[in-house]
Protein backbone atom coordinates (compact mmCIF):
# COMPACT_ATOMS: atom_id res chain seq x y z
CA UNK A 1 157.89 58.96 40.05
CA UNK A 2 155.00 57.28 41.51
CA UNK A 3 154.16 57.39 45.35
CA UNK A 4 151.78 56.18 48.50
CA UNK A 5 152.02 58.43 51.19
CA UNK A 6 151.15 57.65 54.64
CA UNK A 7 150.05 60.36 57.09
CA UNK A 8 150.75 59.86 60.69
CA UNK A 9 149.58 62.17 63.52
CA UNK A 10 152.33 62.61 66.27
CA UNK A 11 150.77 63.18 69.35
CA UNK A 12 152.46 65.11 72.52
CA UNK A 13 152.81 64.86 76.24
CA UNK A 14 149.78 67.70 76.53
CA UNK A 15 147.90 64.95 74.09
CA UNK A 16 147.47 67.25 71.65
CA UNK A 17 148.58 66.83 68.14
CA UNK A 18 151.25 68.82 67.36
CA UNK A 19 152.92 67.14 64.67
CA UNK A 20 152.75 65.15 61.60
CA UNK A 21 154.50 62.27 59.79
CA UNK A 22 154.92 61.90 56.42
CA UNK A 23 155.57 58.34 55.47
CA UNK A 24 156.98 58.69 51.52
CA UNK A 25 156.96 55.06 49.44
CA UNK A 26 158.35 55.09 46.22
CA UNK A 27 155.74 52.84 44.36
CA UNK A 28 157.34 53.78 40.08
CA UNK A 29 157.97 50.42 39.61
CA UNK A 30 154.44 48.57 40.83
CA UNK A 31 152.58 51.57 39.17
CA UNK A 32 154.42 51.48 35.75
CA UNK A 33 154.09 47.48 35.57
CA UNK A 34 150.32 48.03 36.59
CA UNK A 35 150.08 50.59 33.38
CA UNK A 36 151.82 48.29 31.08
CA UNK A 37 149.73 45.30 32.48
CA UNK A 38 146.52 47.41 31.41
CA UNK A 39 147.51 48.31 28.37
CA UNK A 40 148.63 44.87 27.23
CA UNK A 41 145.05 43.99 28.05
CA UNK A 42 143.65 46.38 26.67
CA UNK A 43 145.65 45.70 23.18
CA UNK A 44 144.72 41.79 23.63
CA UNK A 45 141.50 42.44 23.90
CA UNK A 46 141.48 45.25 20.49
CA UNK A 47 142.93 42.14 18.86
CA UNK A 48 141.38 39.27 19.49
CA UNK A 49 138.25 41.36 17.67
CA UNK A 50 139.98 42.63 14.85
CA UNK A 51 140.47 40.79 11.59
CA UNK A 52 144.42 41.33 11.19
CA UNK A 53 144.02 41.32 6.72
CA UNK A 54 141.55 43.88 6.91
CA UNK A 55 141.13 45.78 10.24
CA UNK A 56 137.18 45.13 10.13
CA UNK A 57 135.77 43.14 13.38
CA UNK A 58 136.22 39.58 13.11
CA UNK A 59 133.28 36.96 12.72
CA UNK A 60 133.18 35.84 16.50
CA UNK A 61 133.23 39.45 18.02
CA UNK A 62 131.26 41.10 14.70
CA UNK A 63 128.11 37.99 15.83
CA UNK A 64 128.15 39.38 19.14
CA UNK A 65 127.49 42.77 18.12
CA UNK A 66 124.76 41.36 15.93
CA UNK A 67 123.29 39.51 18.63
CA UNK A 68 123.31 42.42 20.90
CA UNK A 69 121.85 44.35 18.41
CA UNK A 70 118.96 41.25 17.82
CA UNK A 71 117.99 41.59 21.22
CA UNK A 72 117.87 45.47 21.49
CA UNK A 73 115.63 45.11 18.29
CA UNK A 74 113.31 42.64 20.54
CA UNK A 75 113.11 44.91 23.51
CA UNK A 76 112.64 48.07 21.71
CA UNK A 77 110.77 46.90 18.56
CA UNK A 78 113.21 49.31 17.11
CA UNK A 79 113.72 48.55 12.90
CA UNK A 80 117.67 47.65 12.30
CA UNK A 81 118.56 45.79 8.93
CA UNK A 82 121.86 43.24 7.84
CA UNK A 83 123.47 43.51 5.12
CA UNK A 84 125.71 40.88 3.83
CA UNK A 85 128.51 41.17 0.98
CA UNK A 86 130.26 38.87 -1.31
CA UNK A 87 132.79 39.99 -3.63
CA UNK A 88 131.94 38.34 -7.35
CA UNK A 89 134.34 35.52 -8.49
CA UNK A 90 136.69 36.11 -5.95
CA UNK A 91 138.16 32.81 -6.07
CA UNK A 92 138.48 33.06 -10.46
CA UNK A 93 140.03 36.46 -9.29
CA UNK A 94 142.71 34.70 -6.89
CA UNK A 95 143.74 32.35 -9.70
CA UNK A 96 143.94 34.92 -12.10
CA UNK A 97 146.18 37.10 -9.86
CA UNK A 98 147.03 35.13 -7.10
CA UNK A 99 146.43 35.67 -3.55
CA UNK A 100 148.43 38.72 -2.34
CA UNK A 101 146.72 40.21 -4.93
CA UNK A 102 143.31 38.80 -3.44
CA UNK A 103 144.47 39.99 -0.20
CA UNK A 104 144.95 43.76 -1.57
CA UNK A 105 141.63 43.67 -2.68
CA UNK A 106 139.96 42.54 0.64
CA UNK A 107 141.85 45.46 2.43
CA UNK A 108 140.77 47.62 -0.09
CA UNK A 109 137.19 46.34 -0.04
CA UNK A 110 137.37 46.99 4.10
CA UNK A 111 138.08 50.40 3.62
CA UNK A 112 135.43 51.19 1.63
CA UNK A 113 133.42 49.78 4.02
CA UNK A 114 134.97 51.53 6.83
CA UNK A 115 134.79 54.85 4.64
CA UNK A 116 130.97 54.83 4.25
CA UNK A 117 129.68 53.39 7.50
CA UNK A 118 127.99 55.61 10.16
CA UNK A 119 129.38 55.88 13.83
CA UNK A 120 126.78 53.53 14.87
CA UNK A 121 127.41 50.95 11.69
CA UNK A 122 129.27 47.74 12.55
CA UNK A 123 131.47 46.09 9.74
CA UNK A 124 132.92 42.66 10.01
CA UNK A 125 134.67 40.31 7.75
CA UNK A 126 131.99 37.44 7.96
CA UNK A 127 134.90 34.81 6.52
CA UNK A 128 136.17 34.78 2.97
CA UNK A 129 135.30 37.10 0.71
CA UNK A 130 131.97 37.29 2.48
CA UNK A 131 131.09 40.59 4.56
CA UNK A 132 128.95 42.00 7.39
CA UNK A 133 127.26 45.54 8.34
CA UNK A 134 124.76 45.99 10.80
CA UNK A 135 122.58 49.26 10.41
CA UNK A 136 120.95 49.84 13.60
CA UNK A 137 118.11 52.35 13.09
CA UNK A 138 117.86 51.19 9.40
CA UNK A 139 114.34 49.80 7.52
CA UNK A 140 115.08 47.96 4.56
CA UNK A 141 114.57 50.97 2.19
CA UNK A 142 116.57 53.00 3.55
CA UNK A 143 119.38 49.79 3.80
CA UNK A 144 118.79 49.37 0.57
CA UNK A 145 120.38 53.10 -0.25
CA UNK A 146 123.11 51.99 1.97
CA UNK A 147 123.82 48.53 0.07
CA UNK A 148 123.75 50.54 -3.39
CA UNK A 149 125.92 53.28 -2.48
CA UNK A 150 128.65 50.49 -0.90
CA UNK A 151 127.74 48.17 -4.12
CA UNK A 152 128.51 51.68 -6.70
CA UNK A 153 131.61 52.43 -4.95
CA UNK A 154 133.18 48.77 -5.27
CA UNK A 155 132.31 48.63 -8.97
CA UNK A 156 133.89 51.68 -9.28
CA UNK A 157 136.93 51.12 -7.05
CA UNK A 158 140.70 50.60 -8.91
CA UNK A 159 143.49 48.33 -7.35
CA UNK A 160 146.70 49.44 -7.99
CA UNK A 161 149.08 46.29 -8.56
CA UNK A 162 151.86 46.28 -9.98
CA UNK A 163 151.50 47.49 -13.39
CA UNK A 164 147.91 46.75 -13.10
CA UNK A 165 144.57 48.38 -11.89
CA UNK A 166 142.54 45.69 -11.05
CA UNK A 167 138.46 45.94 -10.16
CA UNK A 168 135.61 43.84 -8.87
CA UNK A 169 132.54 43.85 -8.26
CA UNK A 170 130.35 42.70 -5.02
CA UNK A 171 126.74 41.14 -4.52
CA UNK A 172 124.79 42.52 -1.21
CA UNK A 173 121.98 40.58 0.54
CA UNK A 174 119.57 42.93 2.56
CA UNK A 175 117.51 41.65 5.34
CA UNK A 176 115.64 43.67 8.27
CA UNK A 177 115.08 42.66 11.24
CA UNK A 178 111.73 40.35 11.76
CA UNK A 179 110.19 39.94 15.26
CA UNK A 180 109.28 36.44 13.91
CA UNK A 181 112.75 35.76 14.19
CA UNK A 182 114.07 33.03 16.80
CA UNK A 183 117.45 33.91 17.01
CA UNK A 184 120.96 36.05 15.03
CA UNK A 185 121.49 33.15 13.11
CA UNK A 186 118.21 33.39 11.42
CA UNK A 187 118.79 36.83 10.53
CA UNK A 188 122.08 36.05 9.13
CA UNK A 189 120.12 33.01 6.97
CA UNK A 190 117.75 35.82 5.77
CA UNK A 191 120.29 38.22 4.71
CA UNK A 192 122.70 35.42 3.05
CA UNK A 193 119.50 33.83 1.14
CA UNK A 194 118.89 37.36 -0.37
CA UNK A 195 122.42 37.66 -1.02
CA UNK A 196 122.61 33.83 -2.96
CA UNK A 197 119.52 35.40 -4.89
CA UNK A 198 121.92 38.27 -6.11
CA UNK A 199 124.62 35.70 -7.11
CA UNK A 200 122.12 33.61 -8.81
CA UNK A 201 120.75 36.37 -10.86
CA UNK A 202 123.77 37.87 -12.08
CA UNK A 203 125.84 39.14 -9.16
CA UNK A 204 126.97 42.95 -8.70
CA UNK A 205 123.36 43.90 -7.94
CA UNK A 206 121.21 44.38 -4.17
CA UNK A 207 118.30 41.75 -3.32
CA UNK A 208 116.27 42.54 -0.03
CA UNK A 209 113.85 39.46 0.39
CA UNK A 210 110.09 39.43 1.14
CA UNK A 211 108.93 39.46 4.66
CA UNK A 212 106.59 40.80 6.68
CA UNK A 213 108.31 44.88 6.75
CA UNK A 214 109.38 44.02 3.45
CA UNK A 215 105.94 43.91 1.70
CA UNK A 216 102.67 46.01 1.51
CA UNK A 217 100.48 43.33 1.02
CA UNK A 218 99.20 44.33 -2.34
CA UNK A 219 98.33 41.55 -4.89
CA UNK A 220 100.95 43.01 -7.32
CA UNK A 221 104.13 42.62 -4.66
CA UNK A 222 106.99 41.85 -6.65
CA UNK A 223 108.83 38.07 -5.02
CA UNK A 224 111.92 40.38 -4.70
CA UNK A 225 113.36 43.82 -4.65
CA UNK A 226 116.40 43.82 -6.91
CA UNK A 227 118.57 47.00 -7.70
CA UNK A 228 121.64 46.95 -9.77
């Protein structure tokens, strides 16, 4: 039972106060509708940033973390890197199998994600078959590390269905942050060029692209970094 109560002093004919009222209101109902109110809102707002396939952040709350994370990077001049993931042939994969199938393989590739992020990591489902993590704290070597260990354990990972254990592989784009970036978008262009380099040469392999922290300078710099 919830309750307001009131507290009244009574006061007598030698004006002193000699005696209290208690004023009891039985307030269950306004309290418990209050509580469910909250915790609708509170499960509206959980959902309308979670992707409902694969429990990762979805693409419009996942960009906001990204951007938040941009402008800490500006402030702070703090190194943070992107990674973004594609999983190879997904759509030859689809009509092979068919979607459900597709589907159990995107929850599956979530969870791997979700299974070797950090507390401070954010993971998103980008759209598609196309992924997100932002590594906060990260330079691109040590992203790199991060993209291979995520890129091993797909390749490595077995989908039970049916009668069948299916696998896949994924291509990662690297990218850290620049401070001659203008905005997010242009560090998700970075990240997604490096990751159309992976596809191009071969997919299931890492690509971080030149740039400014990405280079030493030295006549001999490779174009590209390329593990896998």
């Amino acid at each position: 039972m919830y309750q307001n109560i009131t507290f009244l002093p009574l006061i007598g004919l030698d004006q002193r106060v000699n005696s209290v009222c208690l004023l009891v209101y039985d307030v269950t109902d306004i309290a418990t509708n209050k509580n469910e109110l909250e915790a609708a809102n509170r499960t509206l707002q959980r959902v309308s940033r979670i992707d409902r396939l694969t429990g990762l952040y979805n693409r419009g709350y996942w960009e906001e973390c990204l951007e938040t994370e941009f402008q800490r990077c500006k402030r702070s001049s703090r190194p943070a890197s992107l990674l973004m993931l594609d999983i190879d042939h997904f759509k030859r994969f689809n009509d092979a199998h068919g979607h459900q199938a597709g589907d159990q393989v995107l929850r599956e590739f979530a969870n791997v994600m979700q299974s070797l992020r950090r507390a401070a990591d954010v993971a998103g489902r980008y759209g598609g078959e196309e992924f997100g993590l932002i590594l906060p704290e990260t330079n691109w070597p040590q992203a790199m590390i991060v993209a291979e260990r995520l890129r091993t354990h797909v390749a490595a990972l077995e989908v039970s269905w049916g009668r069948q254990l299916l696998s896949v592989t994924t291509s990662v784009g690297i990218s850290e942050y620049d401070p001659d970036m203008l905005n997010h978008q242009q560090w998700i262009q970075h990240a997604d060029d490096a990751l159309y380099q992976a596809k191009a040469q071969g997919r299931n392999r890492s690509i971080v692209l030149p740039g400014p922290s990405a280079t030493d300078g030295s006549p001999d710099q490779q174009s590209q970094l390329i593990v896998g």
